[in-house]
PDB file of N, CA and C in Angstrom:
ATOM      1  N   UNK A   1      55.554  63.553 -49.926  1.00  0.00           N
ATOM      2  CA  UNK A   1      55.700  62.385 -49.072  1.00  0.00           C
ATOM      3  C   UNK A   1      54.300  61.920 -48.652  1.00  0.00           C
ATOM      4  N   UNK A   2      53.963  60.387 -49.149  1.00  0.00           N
ATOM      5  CA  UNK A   2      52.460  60.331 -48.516  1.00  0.00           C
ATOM      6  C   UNK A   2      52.271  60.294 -47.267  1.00  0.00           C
ATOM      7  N   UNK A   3      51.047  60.664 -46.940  1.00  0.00           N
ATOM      8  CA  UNK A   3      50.725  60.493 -45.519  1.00  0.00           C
ATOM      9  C   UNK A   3      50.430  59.123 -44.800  1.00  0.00           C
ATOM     10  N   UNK A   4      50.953  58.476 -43.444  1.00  0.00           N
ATOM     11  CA  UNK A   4      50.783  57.324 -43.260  1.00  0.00           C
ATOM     12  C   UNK A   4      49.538  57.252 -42.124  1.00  0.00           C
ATOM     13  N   UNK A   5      48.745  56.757 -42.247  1.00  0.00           N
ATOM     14  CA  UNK A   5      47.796  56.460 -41.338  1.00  0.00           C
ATOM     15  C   UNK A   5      47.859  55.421 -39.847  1.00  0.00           C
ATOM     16  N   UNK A   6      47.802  55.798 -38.855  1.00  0.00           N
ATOM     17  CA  UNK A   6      48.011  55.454 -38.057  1.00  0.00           C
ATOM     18  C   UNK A   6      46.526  54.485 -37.768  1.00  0.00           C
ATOM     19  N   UNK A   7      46.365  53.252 -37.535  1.00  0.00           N
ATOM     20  CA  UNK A   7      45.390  52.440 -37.286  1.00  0.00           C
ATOM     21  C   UNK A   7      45.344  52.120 -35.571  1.00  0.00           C
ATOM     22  N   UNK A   8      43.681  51.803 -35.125  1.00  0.00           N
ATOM     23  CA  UNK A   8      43.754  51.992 -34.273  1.00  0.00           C
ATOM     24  C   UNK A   8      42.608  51.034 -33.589  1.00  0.00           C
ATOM     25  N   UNK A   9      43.109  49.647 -32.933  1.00  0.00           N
ATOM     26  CA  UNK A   9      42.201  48.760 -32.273  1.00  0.00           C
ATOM     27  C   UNK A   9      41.176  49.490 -31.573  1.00  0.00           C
ATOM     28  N   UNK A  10      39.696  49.047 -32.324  1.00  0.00           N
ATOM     29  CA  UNK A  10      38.521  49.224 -31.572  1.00  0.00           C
ATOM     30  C   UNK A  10      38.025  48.483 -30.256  1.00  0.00           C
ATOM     31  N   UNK A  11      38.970  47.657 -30.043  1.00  0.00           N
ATOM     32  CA  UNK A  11      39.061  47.156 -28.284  1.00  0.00           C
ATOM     33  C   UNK A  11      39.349  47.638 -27.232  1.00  0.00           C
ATOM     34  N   UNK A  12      40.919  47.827 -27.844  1.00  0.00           N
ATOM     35  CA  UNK A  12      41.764  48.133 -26.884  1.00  0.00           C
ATOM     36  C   UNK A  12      42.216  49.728 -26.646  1.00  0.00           C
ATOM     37  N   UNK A  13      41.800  49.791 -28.044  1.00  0.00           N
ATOM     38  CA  UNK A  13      42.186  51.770 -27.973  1.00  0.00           C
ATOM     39  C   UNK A  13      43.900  52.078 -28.399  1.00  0.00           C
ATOM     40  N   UNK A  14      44.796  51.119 -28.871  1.00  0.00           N
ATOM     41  CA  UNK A  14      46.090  50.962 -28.801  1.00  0.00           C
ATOM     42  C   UNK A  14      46.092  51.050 -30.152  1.00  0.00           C
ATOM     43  N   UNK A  15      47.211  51.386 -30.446  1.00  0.00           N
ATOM     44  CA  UNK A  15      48.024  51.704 -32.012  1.00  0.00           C
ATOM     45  C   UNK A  15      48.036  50.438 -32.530  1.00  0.00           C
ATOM     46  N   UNK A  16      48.009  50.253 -33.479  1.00  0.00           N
ATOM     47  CA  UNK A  16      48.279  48.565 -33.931  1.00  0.00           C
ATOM     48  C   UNK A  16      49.602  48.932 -34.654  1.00  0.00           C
ATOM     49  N   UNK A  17      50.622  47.854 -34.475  1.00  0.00           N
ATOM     50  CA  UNK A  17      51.979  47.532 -34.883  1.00  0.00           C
ATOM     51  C   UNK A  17      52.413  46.857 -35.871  1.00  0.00           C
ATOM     52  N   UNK A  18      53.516  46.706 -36.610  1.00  0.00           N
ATOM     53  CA  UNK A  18      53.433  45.706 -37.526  1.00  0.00           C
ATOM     54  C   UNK A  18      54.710  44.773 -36.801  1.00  0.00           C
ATOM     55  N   UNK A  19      53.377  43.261 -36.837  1.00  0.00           N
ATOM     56  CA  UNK A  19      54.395  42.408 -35.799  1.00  0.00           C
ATOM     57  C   UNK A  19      54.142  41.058 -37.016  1.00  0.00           C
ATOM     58  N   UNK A  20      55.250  40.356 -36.435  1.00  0.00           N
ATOM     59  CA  UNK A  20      55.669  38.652 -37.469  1.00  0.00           C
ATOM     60  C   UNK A  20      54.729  38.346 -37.221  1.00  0.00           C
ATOM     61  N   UNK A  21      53.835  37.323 -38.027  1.00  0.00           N
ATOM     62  CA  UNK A  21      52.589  36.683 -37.013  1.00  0.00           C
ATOM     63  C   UNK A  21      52.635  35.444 -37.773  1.00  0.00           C
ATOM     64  N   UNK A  22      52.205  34.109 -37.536  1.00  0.00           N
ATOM     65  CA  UNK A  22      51.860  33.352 -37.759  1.00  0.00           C
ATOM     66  C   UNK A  22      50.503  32.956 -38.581  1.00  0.00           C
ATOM     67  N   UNK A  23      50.697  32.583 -39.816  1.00  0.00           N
ATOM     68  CA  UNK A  23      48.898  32.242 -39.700  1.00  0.00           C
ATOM     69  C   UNK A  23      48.739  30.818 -40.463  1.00  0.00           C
ATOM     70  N   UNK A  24      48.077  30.079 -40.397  1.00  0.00           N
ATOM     71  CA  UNK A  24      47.820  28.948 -40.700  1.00  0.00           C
ATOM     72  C   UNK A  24      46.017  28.789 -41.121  1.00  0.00           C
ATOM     73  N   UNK A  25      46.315  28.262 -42.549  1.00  0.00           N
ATOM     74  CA  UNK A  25      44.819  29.092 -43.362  1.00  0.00           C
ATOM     75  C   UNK A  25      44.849  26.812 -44.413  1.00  0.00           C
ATOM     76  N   UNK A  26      43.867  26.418 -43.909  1.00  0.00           N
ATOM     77  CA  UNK A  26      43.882  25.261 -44.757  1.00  0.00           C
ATOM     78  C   UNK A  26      44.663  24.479 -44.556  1.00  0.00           C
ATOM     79  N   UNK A  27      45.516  23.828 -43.906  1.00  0.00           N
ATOM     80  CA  UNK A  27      46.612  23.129 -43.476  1.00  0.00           C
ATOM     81  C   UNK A  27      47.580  23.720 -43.886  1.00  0.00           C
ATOM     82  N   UNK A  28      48.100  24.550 -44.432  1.00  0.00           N
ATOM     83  CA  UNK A  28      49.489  25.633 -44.306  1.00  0.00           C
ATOM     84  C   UNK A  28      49.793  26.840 -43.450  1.00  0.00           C
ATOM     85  N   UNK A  29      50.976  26.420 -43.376  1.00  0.00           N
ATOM     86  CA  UNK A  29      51.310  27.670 -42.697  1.00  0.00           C
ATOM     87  C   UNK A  29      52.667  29.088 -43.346  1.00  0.00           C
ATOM     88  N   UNK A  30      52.482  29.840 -42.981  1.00  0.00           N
ATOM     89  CA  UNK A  30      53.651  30.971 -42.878  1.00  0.00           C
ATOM     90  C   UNK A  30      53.071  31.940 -42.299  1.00  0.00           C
ATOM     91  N   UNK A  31      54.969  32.638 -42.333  1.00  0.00           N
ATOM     92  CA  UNK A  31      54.756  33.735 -41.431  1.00  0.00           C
ATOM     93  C   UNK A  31      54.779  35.530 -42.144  1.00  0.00           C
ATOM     94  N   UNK A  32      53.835  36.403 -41.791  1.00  0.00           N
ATOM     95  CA  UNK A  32      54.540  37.557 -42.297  1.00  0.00           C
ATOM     96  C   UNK A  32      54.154  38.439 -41.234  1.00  0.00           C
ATOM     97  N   UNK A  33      54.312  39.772 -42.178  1.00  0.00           N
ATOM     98  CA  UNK A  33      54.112  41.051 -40.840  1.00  0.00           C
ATOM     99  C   UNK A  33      53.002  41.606 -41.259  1.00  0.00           C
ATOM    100  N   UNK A  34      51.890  42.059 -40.217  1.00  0.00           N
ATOM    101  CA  UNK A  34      50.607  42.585 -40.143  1.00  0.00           C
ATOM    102  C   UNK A  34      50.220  43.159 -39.418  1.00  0.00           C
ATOM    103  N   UNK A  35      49.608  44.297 -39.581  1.00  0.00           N
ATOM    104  CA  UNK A  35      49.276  45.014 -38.117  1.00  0.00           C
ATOM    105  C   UNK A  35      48.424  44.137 -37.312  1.00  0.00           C
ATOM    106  N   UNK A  36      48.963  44.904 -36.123  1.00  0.00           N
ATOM    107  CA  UNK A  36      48.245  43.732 -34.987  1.00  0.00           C
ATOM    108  C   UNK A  36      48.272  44.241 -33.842  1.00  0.00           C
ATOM    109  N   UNK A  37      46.989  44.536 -33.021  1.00  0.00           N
ATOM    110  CA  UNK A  37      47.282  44.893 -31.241  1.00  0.00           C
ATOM    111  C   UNK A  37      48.207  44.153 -30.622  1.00  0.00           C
ATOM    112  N   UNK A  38      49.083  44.859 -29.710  1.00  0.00           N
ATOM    113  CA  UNK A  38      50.334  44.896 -28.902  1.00  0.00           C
ATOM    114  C   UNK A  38      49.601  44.111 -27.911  1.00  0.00           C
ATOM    115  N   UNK A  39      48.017  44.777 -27.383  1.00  0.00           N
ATOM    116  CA  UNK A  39      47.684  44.320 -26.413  1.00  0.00           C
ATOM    117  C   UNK A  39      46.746  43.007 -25.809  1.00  0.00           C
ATOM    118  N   UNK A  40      45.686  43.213 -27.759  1.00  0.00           N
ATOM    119  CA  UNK A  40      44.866  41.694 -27.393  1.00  0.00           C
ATOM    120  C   UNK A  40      45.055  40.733 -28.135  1.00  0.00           C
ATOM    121  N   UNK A  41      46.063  41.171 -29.414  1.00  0.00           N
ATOM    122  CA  UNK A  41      46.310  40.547 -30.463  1.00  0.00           C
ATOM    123  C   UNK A  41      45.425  40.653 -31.556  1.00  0.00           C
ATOM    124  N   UNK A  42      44.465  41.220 -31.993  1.00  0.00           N
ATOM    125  CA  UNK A  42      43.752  41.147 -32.966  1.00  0.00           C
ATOM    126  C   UNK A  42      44.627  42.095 -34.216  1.00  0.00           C
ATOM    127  N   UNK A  43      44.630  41.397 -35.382  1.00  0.00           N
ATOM    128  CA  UNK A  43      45.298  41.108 -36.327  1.00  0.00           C
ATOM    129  C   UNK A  43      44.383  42.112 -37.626  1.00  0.00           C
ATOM    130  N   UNK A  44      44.903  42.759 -38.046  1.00  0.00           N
ATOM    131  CA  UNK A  44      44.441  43.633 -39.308  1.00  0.00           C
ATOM    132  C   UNK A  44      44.633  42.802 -40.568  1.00  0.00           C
ATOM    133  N   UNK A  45      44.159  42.119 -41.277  1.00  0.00           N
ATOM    134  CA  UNK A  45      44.488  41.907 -42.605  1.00  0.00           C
ATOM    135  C   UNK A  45      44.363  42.550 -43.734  1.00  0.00           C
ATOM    136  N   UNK A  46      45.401  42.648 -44.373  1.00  0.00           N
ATOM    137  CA  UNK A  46      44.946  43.705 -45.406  1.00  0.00           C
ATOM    138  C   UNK A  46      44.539  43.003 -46.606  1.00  0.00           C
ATOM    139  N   UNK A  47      43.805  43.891 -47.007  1.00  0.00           N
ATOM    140  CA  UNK A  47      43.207  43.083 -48.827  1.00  0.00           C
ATOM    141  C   UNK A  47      44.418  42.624 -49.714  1.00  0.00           C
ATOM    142  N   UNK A  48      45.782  42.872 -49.445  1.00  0.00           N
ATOM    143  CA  UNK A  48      47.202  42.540 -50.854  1.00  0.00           C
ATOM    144  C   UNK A  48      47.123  41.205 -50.048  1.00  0.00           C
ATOM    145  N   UNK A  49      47.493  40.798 -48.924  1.00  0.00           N
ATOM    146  CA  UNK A  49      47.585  39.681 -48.061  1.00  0.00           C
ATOM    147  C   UNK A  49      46.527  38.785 -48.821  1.00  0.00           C
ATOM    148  N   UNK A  50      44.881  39.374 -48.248  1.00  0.00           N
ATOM    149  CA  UNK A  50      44.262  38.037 -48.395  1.00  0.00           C
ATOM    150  C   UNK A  50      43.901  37.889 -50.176  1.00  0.00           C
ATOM    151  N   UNK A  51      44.264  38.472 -50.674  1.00  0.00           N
ATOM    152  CA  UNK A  51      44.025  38.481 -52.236  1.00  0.00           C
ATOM    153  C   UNK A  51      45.393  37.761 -52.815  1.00  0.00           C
ATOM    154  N   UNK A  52      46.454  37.897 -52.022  1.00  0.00           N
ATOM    155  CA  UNK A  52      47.759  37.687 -52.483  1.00  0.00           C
ATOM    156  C   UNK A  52      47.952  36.271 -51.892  1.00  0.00           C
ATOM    157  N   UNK A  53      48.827  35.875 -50.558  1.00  0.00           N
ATOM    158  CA  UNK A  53      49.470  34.890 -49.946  1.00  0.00           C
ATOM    159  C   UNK A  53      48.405  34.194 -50.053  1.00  0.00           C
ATOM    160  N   UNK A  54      46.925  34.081 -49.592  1.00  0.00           N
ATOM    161  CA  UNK A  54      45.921  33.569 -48.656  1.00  0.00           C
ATOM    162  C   UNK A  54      45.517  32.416 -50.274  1.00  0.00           C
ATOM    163  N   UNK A  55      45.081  33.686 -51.087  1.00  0.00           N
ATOM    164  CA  UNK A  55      44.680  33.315 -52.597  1.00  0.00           C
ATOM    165  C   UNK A  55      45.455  31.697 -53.338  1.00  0.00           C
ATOM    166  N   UNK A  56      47.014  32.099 -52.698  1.00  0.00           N
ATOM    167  CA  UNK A  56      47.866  31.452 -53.502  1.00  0.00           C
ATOM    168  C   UNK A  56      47.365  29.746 -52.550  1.00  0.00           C
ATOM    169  N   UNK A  57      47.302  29.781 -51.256  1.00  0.00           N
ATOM    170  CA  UNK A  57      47.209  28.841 -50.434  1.00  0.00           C
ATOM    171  C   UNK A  57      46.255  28.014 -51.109  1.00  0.00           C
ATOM    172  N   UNK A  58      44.884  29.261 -51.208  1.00  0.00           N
ATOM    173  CA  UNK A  58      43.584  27.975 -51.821  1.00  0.00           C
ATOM    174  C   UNK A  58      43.764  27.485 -53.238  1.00  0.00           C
ATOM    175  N   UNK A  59      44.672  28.025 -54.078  1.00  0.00           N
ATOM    176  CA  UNK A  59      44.898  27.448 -55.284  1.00  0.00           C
ATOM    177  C   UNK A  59      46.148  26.403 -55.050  1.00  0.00           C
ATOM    178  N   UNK A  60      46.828  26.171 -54.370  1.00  0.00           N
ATOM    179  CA  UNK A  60      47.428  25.138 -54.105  1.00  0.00           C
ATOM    180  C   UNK A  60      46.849  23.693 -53.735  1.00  0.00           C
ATOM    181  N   UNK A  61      45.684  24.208 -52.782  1.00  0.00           N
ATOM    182  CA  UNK A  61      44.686  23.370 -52.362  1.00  0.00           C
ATOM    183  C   UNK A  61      43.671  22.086 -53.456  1.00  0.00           C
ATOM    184  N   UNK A  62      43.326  23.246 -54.795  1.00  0.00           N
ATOM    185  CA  UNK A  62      42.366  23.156 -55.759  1.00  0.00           C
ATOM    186  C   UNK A  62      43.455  22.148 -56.182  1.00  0.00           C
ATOM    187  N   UNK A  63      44.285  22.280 -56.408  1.00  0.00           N
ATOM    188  CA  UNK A  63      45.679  21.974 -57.518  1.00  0.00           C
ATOM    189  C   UNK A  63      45.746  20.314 -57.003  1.00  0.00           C
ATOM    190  N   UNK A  64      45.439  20.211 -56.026  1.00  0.00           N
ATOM    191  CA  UNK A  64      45.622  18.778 -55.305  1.00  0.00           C
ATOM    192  C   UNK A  64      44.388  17.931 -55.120  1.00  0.00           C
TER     193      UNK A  64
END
């Protein structure tokens, strides 16, 4: 069973969660789940995200 790593805001000192979040990158928007402080909100992105969703946004962009 792999081991899961627990991440941990260098602000706040709090566990980061995986919460819905909003993001809006270039005039689009959607929503997914990302770790994120409970307490100040700062948002973890992970490299599948910004290589994946984020990627697809700016080639939509190019496309137009």
């Amino acid at each position: 069973m792999p081991e899961t790593r627990k991440m941990i805001c260098c602000k706040c000192n709090k566990e980061l969660e995986m919460i819905k979040t909003d993001f809006s990158y270039l005039g689009h928007s959607f929503f997914t789940e990302v770790p994120k402080c409970p307490e100040c909100g700062q948002v973890f992105i992970p490299e599948e995200l910004a290589r994946g969703r984020i990627s697809e946004v700016e080639m939509q962009m190019e496309d137009k």
